[in-house]
Protein backbone atom coordinates (compact mmCIF):
# COMPACT_ATOMS: atom_id res chain seq x y z
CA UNK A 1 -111.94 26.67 -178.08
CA UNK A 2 -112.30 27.50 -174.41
CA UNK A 3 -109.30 28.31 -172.64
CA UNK A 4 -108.82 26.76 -169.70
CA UNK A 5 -106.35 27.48 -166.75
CA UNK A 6 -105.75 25.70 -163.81
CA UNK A 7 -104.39 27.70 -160.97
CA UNK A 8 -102.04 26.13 -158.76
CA UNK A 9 -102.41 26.94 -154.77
CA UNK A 10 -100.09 29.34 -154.00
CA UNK A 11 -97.34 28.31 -150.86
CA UNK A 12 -99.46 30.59 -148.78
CA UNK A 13 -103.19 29.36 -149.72
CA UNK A 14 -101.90 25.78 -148.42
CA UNK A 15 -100.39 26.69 -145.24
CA UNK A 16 -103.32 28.83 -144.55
CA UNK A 17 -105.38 25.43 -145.18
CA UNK A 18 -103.60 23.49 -143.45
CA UNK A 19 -104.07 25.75 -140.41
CA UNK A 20 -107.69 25.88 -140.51
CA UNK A 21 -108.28 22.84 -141.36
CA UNK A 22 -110.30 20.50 -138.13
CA UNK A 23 -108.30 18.53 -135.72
CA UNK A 24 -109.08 14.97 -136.52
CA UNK A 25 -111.81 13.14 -134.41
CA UNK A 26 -111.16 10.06 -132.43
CA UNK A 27 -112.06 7.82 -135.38
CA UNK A 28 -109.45 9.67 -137.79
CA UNK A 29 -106.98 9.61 -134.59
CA UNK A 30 -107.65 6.02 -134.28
CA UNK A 31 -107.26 5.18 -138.38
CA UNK A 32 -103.99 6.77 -138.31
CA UNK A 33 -102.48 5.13 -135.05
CA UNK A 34 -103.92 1.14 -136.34
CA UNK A 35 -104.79 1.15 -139.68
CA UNK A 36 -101.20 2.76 -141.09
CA UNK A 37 -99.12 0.25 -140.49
CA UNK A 38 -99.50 -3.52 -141.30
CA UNK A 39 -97.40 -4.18 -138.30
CA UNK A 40 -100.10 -1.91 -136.03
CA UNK A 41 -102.86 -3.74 -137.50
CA UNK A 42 -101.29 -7.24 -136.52
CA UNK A 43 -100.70 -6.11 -132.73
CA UNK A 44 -103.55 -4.74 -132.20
CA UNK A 45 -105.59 -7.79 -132.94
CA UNK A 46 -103.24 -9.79 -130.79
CA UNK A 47 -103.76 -7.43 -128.35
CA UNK A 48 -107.52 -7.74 -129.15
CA UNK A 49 -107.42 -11.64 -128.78
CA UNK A 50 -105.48 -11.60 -125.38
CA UNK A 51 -108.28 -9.03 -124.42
CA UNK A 52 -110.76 -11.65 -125.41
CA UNK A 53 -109.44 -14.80 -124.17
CA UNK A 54 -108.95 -13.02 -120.34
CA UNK A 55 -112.51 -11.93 -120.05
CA UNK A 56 -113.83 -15.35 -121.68
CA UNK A 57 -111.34 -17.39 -119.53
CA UNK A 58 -113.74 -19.42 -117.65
CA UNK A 59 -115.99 -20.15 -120.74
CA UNK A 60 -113.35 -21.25 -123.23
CA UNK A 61 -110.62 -23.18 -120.29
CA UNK A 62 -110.86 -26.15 -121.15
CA UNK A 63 -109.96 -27.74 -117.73
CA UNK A 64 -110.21 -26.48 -114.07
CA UNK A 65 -106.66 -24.43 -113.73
CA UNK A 66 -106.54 -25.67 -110.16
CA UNK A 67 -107.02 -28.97 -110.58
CA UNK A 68 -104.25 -31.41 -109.90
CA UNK A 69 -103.99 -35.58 -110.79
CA UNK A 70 -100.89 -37.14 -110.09
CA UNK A 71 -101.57 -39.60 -113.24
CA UNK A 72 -101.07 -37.03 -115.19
CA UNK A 73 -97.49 -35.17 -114.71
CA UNK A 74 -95.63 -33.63 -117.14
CA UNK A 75 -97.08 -34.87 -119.74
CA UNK A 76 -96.24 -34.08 -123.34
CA UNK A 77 -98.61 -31.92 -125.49
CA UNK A 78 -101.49 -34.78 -126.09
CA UNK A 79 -104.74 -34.38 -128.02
CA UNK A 80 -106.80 -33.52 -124.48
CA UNK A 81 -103.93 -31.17 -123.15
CA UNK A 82 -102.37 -29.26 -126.13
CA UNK A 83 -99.94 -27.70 -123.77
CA UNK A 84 -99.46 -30.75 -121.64
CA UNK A 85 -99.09 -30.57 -117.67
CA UNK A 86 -97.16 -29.77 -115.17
CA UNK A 87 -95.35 -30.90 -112.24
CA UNK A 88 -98.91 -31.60 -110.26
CA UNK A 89 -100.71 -32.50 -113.62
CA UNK A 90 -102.27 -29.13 -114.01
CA UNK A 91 -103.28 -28.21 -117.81
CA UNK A 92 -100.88 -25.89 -119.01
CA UNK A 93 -103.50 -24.26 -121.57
CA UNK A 94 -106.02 -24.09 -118.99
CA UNK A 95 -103.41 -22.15 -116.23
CA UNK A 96 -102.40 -20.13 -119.19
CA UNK A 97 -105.87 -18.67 -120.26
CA UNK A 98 -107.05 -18.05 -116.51
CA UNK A 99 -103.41 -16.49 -116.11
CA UNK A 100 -104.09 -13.92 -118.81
CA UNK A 101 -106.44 -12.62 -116.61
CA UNK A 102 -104.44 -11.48 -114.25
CA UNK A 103 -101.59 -10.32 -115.98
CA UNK A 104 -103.51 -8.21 -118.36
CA UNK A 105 -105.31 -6.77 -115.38
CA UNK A 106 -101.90 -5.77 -113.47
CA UNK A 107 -100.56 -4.44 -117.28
CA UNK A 108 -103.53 -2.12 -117.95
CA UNK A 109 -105.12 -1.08 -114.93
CA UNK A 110 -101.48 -0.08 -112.57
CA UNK A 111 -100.26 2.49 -115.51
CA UNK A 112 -103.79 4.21 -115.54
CA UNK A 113 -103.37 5.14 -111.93
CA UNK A 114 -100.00 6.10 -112.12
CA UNK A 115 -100.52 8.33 -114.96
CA UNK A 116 -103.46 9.87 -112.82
CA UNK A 117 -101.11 10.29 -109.40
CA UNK A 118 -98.06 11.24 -111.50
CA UNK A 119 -99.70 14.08 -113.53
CA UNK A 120 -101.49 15.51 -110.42
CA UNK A 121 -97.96 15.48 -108.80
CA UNK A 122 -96.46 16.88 -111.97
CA UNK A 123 -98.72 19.55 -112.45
CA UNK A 124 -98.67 20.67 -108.96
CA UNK A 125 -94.93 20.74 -109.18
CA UNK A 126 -94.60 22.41 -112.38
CA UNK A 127 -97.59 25.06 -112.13
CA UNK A 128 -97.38 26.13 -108.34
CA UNK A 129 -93.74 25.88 -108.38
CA UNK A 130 -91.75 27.30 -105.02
CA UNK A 131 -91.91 24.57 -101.82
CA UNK A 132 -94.45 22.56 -103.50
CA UNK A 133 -92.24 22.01 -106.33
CA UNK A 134 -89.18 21.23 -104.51
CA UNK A 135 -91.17 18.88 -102.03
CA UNK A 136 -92.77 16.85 -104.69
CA UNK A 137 -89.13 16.78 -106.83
CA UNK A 138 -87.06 15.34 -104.10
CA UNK A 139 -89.94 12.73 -103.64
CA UNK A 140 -89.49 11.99 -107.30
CA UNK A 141 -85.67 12.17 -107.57
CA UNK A 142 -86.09 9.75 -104.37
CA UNK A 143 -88.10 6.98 -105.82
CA UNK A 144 -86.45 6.97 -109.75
CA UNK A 145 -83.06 6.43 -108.09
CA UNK A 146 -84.47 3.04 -108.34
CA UNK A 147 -84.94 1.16 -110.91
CA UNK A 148 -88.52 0.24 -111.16
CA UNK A 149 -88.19 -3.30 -111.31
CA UNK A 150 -85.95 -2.97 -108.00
CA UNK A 151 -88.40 -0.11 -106.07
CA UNK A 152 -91.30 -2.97 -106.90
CA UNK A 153 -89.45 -5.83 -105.51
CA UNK A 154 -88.59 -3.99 -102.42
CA UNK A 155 -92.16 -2.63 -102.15
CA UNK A 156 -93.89 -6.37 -103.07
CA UNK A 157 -91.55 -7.71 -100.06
CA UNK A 158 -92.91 -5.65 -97.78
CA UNK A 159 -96.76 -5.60 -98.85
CA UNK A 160 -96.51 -9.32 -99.96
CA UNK A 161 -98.81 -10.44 -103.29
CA UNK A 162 -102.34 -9.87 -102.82
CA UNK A 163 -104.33 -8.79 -105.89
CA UNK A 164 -104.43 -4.59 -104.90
CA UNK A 165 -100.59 -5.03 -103.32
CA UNK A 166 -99.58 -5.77 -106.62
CA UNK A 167 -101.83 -2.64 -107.90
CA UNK A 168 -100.07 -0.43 -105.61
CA UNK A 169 -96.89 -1.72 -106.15
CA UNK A 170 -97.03 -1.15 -110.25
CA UNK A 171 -98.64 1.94 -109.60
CA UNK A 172 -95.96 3.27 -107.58
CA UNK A 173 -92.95 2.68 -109.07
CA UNK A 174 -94.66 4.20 -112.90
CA UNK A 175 -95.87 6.98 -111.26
CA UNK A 176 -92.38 9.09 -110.42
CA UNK A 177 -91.82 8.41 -114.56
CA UNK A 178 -94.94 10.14 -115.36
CA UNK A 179 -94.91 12.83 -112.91
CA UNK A 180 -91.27 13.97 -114.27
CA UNK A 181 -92.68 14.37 -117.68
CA UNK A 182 -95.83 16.00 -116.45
CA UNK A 183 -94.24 18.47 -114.68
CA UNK A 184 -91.78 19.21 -117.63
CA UNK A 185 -94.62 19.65 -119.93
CA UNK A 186 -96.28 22.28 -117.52
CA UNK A 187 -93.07 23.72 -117.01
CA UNK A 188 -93.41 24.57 -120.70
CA UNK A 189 -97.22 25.26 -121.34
CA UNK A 190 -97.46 27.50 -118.27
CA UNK A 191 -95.24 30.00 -120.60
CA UNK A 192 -97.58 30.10 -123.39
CA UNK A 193 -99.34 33.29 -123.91
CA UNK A 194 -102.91 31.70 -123.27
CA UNK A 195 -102.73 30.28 -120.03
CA UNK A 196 -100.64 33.99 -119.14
CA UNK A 197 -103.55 35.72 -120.56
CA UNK A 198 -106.17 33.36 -118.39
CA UNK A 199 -104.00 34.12 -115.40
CA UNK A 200 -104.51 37.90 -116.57
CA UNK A 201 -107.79 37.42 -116.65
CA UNK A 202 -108.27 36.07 -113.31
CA UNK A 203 -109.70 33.16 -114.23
CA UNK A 204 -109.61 30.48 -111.34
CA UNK A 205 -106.46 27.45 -110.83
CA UNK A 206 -108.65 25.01 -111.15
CA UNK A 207 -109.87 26.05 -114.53
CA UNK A 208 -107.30 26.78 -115.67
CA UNK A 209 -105.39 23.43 -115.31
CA UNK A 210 -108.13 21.38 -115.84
CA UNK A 211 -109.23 23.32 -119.16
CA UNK A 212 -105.52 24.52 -120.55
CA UNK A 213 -102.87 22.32 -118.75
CA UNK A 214 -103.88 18.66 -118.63
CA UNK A 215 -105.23 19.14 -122.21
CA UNK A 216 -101.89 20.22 -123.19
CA UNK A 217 -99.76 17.71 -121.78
CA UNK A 218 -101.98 14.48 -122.71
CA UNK A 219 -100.14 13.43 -125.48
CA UNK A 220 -96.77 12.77 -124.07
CA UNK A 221 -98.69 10.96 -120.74
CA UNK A 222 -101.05 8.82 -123.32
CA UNK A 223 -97.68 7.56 -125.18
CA UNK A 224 -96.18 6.88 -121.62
CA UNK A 225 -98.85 5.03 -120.63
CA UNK A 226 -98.40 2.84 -123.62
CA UNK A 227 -95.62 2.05 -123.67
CA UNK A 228 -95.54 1.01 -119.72
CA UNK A 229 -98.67 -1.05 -120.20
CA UNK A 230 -96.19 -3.67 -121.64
CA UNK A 231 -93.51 -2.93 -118.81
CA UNK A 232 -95.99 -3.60 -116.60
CA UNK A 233 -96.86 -6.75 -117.34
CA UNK A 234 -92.98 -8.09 -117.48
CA UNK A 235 -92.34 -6.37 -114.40
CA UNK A 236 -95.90 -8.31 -112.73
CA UNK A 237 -94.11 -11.81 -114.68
CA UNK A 238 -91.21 -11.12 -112.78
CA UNK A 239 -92.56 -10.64 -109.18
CA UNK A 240 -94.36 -13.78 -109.51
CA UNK A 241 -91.85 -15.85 -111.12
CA UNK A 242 -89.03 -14.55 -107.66
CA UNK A 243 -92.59 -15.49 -105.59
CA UNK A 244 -93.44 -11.82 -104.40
CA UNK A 245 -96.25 -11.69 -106.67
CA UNK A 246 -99.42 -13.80 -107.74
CA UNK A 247 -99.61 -16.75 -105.11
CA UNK A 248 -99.38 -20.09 -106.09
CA UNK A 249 -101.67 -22.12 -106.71
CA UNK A 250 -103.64 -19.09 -108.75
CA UNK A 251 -102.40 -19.03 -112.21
CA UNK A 252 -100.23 -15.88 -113.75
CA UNK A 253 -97.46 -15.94 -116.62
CA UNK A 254 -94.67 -15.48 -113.84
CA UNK A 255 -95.56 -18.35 -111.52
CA UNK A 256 -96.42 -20.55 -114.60
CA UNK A 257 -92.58 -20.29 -115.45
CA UNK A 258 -91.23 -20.78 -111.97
CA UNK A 259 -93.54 -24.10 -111.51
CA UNK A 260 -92.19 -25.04 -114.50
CA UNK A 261 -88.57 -24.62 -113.40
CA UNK A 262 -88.90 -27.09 -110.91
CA UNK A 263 -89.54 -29.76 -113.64
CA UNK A 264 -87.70 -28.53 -116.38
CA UNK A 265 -85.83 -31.75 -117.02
CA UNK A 266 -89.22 -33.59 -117.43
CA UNK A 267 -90.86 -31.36 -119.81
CA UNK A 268 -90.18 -27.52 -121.34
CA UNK A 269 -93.84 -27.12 -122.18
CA UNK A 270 -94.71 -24.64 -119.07
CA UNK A 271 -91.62 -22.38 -119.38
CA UNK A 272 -92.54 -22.04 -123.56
CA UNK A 273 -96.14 -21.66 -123.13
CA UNK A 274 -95.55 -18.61 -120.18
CA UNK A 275 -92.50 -17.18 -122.00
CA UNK A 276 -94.27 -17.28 -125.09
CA UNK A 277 -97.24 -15.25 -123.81
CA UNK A 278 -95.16 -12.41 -122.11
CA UNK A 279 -93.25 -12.36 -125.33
CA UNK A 280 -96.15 -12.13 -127.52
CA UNK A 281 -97.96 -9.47 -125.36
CA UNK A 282 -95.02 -7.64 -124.41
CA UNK A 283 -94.06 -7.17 -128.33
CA UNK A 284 -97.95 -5.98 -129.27
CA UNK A 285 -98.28 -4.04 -126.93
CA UNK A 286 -94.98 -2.00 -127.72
CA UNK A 287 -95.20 -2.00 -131.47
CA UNK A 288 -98.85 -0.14 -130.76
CA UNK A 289 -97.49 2.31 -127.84
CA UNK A 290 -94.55 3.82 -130.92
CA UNK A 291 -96.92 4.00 -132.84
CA UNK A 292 -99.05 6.04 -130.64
CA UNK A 293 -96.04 7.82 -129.89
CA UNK A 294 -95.28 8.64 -133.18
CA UNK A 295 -98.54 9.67 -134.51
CA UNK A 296 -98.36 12.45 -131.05
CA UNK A 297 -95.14 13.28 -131.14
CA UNK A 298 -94.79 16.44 -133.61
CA UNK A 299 -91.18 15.56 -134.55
CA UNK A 300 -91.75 12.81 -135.82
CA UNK A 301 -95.61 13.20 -137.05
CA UNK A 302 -95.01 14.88 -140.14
């Protein structure tokens, strides 16, 4: 008889694999952030069908959002409106679906440009250090002693609630949030011995920011940004329900609520159907950003 042995890896031989083993590629990244949780999964298809309905909004309405016939108000959910109408006989569905678009717009487009202004502020701040730093701090400290719900109402008031005033307004009350935490993260990865040894080296600023910094610090901006994406779009519900934001009679989530205020009495079906929406978004979109968060963060990524 043959003797056989199995060897078992020693403590050492692991870590040592472990070590050199590849950084996972965006598909593995992307497996572990969806595909581990059933909960994930489930947002991320209802994130998916949001995604879907917005860009298909004028193909699948079934009625002309703007469209008004006074035979028609507040009427219960009915076979031809499943939503019913509102207070000018509007089709709730139909203001829904073209409201998406907007909303979804304002939710995913204003935190990508205040993660790209915040981290060029943070990483100024954090890598140059000296005036710059202190300059671009007290312009931060400035703007988060607001809450950014208030800083966008006071900004919306002033711009008023054209499509790019509501851009700008998103954009800059997220983007003091993501410089703090880009400058904190430079702050750290300035000290490590590679970027020393590049500045050794005499390598250029540029390179080395764009090549060892903003690599870096990704992870902790990429989990910011989603988890605002969601905050963005209750925040963009909010300044058009007070009226600062999308103008009536152009659908969004917010206004879609406030019209519905006005005949609330008469029939519920407006307030549910936007509330809903902003709920159902709100919630995906969150459940996907911790998990993002905890699949970067290496506390918690074990």
């Amino acid at each position: 008889m043959t003797d056989v042995r199995t060897e078992t890896p020693s403590a050492e031989l692991i870590a040592e694999r472990e070590i050199l083993a590849p950084e996972p590629g965006f598909r593995e990244a992307f497996s572990r952030v969806v595909l581990d949780r059933p909960s994930t999964q489930i947002a991320f298809v209802v994130v998916i069908i949001f995604i879907l309905v917005a860009v298909l909004a004028p193909l699948i309405a079934p009625y002309d959002p703007l469209r008004q016939s006074m035979l028609r108000i507040n009427q219960t959910p009915t076979a031809q409106h499943w939503l019913g109408t509102d207070q000018f006989g509007r089709d709730v569905l139909s203001r829904l679906i073209h409201g998406s678009r907007k909303s979804l717009i304002f939710g995913l487009l204003s935190p990508v440009f205040a993660a790209f202004f915040g981290t060029i502020l943070g990483v100024a701040a954090g890598y140059f250090g000296g005036i710059v730093d202190r300059v671009i701090s007290r312009i931060i400290d400035m703007l988060m002693a607001f809450p950014e719900l208030l800083l966008a109402i006071l900004i919306a008031a002033a711009l008023g609630g054209s499509f790019w005033n509501i851009v700008v307004v998103l954009t800059v009350a997220f983007t003091p949030g993501f410089a703090r935490v880009a400058r904190a993260s430079t702050l750290s990865v300035k000290q490590e011995p590679y970027v020393e040894a590049a500045i050794a080296a005499g390598v250029s600023t540029p390179h080395i920011i764009i090549r060892h910094i903003i690599p870096n610090i990704s992870a902790p901006i990429v989990v910011l940004m989603a988890l605002w994406s969601a905050s963005s779009i209750r925040i963009e519900a909010t300044l058009s329900f007070l009226g600062i934001g999308t103008r009536p009679p152009n659908p969004s989530w917010g206004n879609i609520i406030r019209d519905g205020l006005n005949s609330m009495f008469a029939t519920q079906w407006p307030i549910f159907a936007g509330g809903l929406a902003i709920t159902i978004v709100v919630l995906a979109i969150s459940i996907i950003g911790d998990s993002v968060r905890d699949h970067l963060d290496p506390e918690t990524n074990q």
